[in-house]
C-alpha atoms as a PDB file:
ATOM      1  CA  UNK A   1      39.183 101.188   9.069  1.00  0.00           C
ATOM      2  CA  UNK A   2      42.658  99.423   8.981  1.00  0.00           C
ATOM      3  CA  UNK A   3      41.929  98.650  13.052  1.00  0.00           C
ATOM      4  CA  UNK A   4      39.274  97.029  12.445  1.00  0.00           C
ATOM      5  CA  UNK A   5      40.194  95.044   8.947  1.00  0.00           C
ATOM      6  CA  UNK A   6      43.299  94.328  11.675  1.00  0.00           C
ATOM      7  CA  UNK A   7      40.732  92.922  14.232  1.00  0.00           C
ATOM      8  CA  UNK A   8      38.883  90.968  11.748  1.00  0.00           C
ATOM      9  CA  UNK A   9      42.063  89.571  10.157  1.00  0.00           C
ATOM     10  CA  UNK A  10      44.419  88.329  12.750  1.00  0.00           C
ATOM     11  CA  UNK A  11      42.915  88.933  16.093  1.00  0.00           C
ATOM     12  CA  UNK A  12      39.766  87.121  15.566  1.00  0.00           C
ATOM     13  CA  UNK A  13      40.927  83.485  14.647  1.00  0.00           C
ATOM     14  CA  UNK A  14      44.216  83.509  16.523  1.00  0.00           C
ATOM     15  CA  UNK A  15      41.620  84.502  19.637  1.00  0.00           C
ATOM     16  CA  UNK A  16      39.483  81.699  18.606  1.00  0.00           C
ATOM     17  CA  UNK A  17      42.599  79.250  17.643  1.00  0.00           C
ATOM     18  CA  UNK A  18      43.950  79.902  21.287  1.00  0.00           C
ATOM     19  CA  UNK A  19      40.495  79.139  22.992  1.00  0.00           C
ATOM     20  CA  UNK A  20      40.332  75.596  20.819  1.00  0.00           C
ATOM     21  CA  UNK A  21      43.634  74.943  22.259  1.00  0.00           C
ATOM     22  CA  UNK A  22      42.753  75.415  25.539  1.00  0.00           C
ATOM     23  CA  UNK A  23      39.167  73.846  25.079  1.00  0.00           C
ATOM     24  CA  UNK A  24      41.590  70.494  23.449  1.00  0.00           C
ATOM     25  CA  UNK A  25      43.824  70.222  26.339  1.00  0.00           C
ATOM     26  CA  UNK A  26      41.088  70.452  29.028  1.00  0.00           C
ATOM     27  CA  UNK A  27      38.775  67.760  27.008  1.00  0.00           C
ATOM     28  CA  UNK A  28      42.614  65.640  26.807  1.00  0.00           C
ATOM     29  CA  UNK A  29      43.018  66.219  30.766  1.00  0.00           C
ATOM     30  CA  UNK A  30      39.670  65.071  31.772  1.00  0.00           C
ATOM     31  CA  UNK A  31      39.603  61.569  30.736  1.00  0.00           C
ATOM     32  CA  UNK A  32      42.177  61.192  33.550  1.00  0.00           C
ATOM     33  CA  UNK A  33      40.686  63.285  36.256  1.00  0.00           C
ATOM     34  CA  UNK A  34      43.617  63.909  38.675  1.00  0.00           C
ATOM     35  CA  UNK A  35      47.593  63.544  39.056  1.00  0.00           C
ATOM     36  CA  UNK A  36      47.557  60.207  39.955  1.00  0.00           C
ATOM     37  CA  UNK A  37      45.511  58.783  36.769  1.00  0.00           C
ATOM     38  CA  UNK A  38      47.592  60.850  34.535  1.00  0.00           C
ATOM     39  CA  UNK A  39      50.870  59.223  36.523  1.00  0.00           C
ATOM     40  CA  UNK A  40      49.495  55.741  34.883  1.00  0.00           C
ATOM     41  CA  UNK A  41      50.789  57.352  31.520  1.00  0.00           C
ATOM     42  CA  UNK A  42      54.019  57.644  32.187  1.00  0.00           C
ATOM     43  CA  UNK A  43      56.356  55.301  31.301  1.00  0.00           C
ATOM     44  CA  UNK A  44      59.895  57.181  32.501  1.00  0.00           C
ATOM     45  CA  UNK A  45      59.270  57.926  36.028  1.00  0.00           C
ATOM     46  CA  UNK A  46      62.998  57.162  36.873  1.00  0.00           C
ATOM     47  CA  UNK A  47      63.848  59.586  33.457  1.00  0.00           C
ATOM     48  CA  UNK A  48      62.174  62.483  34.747  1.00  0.00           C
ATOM     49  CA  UNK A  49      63.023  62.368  38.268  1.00  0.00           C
ATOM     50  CA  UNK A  50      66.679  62.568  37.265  1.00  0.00           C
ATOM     51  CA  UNK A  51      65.955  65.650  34.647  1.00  0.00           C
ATOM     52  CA  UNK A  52      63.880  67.066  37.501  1.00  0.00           C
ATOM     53  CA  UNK A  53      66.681  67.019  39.830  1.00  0.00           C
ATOM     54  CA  UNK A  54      69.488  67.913  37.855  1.00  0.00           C
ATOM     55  CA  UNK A  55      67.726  70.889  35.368  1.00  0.00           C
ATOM     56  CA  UNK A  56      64.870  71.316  36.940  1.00  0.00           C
ATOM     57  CA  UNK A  57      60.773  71.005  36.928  1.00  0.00           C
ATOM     58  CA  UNK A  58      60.219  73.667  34.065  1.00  0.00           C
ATOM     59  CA  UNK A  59      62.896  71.287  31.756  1.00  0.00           C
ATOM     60  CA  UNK A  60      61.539  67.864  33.078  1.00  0.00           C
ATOM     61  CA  UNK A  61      57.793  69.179  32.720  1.00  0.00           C
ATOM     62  CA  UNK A  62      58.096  70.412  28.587  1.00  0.00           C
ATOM     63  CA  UNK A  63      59.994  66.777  28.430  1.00  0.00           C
ATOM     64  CA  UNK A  64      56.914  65.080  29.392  1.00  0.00           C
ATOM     65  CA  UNK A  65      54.979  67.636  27.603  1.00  0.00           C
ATOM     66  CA  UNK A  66      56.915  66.699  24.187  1.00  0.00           C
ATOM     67  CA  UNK A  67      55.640  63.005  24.502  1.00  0.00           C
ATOM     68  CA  UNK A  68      51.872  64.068  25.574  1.00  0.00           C
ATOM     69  CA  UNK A  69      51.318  67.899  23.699  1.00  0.00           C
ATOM     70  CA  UNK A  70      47.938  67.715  24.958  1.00  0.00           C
ATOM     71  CA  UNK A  71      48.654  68.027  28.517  1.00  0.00           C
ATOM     72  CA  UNK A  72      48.302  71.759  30.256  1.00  0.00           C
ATOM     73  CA  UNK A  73      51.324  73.147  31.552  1.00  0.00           C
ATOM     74  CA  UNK A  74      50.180  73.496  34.966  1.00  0.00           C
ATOM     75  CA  UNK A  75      49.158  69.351  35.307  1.00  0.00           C
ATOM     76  CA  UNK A  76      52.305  68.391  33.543  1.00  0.00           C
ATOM     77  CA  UNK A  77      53.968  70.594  36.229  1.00  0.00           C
ATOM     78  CA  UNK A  78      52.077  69.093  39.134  1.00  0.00           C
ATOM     79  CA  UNK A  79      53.082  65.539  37.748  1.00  0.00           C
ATOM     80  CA  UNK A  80      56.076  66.018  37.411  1.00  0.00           C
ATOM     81  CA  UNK A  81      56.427  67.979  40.729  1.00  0.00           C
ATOM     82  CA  UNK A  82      54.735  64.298  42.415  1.00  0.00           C
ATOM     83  CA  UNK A  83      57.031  61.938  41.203  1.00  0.00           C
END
């Protein structure tokens, strides 16, 4: 019984929190379509090619992701990874 209040509880809507997440970011990416539309957005090119090189893409990738929250991991790490 305690499983399942458990399931109900805190399972459920942290599931369903995650997927709206998810479902957010994707809806956010798609108005740009690919890398180079997203690129347009930037406005520290120069910032984040020095962070890239000297800490790295994972470091220069959550900076960009700090301005934009609504990016996916994986497209802020392909922008960054262009530029």
């Amino acid at each position: 019984m305690t499983i399942l209040l458990y399931a109900l509880f805190v399972l459920l809507p942290s599931l369903g929190e995650g997927y709206a997440q998810r479902r957010r970011q994707k809806d956010w990416y798609g108005k740009f379509g690919s890398i180079d539309a997203l690129r347009s957005i930037v406005t520290d090119e120069a910032e984040l090619r020095r962070i890239r090189d000297e800490k790295g893409l994972l470091v220069a990738a959550r900076r960009f992701r700090r301005q934009f929250p609504r990016c996916p991991l994986p497209e802020a790490l392909k922008l960054v990874q262009s530029l």
